[in-house]
Protein backbone atom coordinates (compact mmCIF):
# COMPACT_ATOMS: atom_id res chain seq x y z
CA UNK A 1 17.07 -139.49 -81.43
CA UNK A 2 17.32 -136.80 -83.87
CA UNK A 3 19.49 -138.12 -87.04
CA UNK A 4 19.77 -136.56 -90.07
CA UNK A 5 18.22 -138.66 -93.03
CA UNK A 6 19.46 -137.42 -96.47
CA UNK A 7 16.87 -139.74 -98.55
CA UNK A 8 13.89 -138.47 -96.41
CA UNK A 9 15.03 -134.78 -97.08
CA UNK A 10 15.62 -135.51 -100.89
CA UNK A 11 12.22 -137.34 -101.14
CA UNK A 12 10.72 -134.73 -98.85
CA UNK A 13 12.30 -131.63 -101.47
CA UNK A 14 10.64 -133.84 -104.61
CA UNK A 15 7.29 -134.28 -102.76
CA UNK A 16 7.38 -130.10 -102.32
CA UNK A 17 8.40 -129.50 -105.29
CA UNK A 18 6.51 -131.80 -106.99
CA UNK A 19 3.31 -130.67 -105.28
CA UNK A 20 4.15 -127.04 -105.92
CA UNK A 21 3.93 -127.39 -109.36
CA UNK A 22 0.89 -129.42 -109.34
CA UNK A 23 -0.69 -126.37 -107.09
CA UNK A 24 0.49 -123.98 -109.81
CA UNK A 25 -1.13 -125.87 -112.66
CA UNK A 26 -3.92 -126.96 -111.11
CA UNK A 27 -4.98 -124.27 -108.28
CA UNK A 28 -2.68 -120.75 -108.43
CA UNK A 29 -3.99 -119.86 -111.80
CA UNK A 30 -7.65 -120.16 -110.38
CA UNK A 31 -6.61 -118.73 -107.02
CA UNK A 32 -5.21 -115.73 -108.72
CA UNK A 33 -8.32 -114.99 -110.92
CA UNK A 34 -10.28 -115.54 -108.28
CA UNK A 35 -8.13 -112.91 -105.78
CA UNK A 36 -7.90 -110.81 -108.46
CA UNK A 37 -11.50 -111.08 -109.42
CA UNK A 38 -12.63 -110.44 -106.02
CA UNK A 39 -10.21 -107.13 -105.86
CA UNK A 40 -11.39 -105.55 -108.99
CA UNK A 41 -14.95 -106.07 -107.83
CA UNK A 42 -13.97 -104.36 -104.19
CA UNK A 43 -12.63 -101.74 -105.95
CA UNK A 44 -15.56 -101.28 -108.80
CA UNK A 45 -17.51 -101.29 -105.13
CA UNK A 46 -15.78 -98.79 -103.37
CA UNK A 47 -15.81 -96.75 -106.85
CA UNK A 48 -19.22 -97.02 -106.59
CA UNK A 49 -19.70 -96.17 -103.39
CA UNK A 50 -17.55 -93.12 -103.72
CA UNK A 51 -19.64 -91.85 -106.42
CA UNK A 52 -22.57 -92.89 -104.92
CA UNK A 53 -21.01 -90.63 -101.37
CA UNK A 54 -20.79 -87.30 -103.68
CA UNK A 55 -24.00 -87.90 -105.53
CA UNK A 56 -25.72 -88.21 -102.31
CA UNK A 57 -23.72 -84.92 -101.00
CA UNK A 58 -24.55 -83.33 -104.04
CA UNK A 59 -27.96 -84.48 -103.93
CA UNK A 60 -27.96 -83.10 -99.85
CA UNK A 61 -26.34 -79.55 -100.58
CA UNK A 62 -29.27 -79.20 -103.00
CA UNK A 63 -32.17 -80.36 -100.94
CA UNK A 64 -30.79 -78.01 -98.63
CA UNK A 65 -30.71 -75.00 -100.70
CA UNK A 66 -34.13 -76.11 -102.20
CA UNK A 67 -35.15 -76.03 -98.97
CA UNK A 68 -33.22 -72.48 -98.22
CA UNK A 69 -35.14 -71.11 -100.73
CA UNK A 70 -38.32 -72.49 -99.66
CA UNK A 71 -38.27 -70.66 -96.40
CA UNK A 72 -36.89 -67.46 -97.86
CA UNK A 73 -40.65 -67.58 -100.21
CA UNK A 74 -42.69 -68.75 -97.16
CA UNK A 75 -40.99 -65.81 -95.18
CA UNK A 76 -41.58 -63.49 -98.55
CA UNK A 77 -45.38 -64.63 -98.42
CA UNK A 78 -46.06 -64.09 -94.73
CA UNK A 79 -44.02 -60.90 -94.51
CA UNK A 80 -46.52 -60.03 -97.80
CA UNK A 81 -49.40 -61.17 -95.72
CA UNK A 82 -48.48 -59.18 -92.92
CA UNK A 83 -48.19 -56.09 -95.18
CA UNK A 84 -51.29 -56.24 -96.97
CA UNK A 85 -53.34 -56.85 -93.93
CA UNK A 86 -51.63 -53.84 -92.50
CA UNK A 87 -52.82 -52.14 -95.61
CA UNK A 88 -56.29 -53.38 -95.67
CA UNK A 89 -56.56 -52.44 -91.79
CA UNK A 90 -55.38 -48.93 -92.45
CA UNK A 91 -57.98 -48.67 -95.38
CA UNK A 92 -60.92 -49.58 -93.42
CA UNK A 93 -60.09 -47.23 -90.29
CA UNK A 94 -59.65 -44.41 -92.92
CA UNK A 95 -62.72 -45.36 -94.79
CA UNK A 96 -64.36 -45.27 -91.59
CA UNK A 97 -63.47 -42.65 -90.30
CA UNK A 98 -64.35 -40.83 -93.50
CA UNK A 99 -67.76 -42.12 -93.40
CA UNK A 100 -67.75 -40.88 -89.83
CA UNK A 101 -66.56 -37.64 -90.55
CA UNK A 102 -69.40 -37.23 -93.14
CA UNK A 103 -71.94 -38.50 -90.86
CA UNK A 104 -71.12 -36.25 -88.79
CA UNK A 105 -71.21 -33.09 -90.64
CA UNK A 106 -74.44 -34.48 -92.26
CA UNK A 107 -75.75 -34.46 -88.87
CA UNK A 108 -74.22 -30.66 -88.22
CA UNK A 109 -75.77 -29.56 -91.64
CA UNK A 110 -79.12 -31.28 -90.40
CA UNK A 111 -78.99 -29.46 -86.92
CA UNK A 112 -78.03 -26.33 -88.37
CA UNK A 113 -81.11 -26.77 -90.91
CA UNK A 114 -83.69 -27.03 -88.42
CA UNK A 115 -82.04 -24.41 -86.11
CA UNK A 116 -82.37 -22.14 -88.90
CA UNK A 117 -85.72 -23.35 -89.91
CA UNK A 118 -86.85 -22.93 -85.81
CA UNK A 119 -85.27 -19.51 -85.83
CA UNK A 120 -87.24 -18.53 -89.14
CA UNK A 121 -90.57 -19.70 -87.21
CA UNK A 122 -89.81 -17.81 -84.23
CA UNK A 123 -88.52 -14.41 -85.87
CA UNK A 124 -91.99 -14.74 -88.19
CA UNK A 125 -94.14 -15.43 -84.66
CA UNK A 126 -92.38 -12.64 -82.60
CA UNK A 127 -92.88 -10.12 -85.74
CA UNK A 128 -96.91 -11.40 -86.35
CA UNK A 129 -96.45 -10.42 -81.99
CA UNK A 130 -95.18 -7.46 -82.51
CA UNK A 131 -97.53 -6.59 -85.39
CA UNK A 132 -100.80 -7.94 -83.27
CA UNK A 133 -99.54 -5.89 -80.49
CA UNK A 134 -98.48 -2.56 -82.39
CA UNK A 135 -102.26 -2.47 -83.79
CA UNK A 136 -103.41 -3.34 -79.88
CA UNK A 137 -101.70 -0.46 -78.86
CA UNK A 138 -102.76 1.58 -81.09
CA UNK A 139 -106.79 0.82 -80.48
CA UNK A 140 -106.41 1.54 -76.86
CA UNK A 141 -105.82 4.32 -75.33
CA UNK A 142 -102.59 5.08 -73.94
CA UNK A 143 -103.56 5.13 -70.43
CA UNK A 144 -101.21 3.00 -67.60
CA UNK A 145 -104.39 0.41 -66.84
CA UNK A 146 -105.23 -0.40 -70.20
CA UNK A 147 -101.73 -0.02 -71.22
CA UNK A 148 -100.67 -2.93 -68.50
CA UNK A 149 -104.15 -4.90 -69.33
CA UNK A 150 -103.43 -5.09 -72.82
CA UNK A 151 -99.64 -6.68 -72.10
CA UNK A 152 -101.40 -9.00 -69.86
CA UNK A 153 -103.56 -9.95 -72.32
CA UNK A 154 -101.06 -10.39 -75.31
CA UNK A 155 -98.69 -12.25 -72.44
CA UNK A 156 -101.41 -14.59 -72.05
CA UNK A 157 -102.27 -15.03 -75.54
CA UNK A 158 -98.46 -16.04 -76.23
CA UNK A 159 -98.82 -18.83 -73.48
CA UNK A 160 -99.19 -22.27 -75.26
CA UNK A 161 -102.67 -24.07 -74.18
């Protein structure tokens, strides 16, 4: 069954070899360029992609503190905003209430005016009274029924129509 056959082994040795060498002639030289081709081009790629890895965290980091410093002005602005409304709210209740204030001492001035002017009116009325009456009481005689008559009649006189 199983027998040992030097010629087949030395043939079979010669074949190998002989093949081997043929294989390194013809097809390890372009096996090896092309492994070692392919390896320097995975490792250009994963050079690239490594760089391309920290330029894109490079190029996140700043986004986000473009984007920090974005809110920090939108939160400036509306905090602005907020402040000069405030300011402008406070300016129009003191600017009205000014322009109250002076309306309403115009209005005092104005009712103190005519108070004054009704109280000149009166004083001259009550003194051309007293006058008219004075010179009434003097014509008459001072007795009690023509004393009392002659108020009467000055009382009714005084009466508007």
């Amino acid at each position: 069954m199983l027998e040992i056959n030097p010629g087949l082994i030395f043939w079979t040795i010669i074949t190998f070899i002989a093949v081997l060498a043929i294989l390194k002639k013809v097809a390890w030289k372009p096996l090896l360029t092309a492994l070692t081709s392919r390896e320097e081009q995975i490792r250009t790629a994963l050079q690239q992609a490594e760089h391309a890895q920290t330029e894109a965290m490079k190029l996140l980091e700043e986004n986000k503190r473009h984007l920090a410093q974005a809110d920090a002005h939108a939160q400036q602005a509306m905090r602005e905003g907020r402040e000069m409304g405030e300011r402008l709210r406070v300016e129009i209740v003191e600017k009205a209430n000014a322009n109250a204030r002076a309306m309403v001492e115009q209005a005092k001035d104005e009712i103190r005016r005519e108070r004054d002017a009704a109280l000149t009116q009166l004083r001259g009325e009550v003194a051309d009274l007293a006058v008219i009456a004075a010179g009434k009481i003097i014509d008459a005689n001072l007795d009690v029924n023509k004393h009392r008559q002659l108020v009467d009649n000055v009382i009714n006189e005084i009466r508007p129509s």
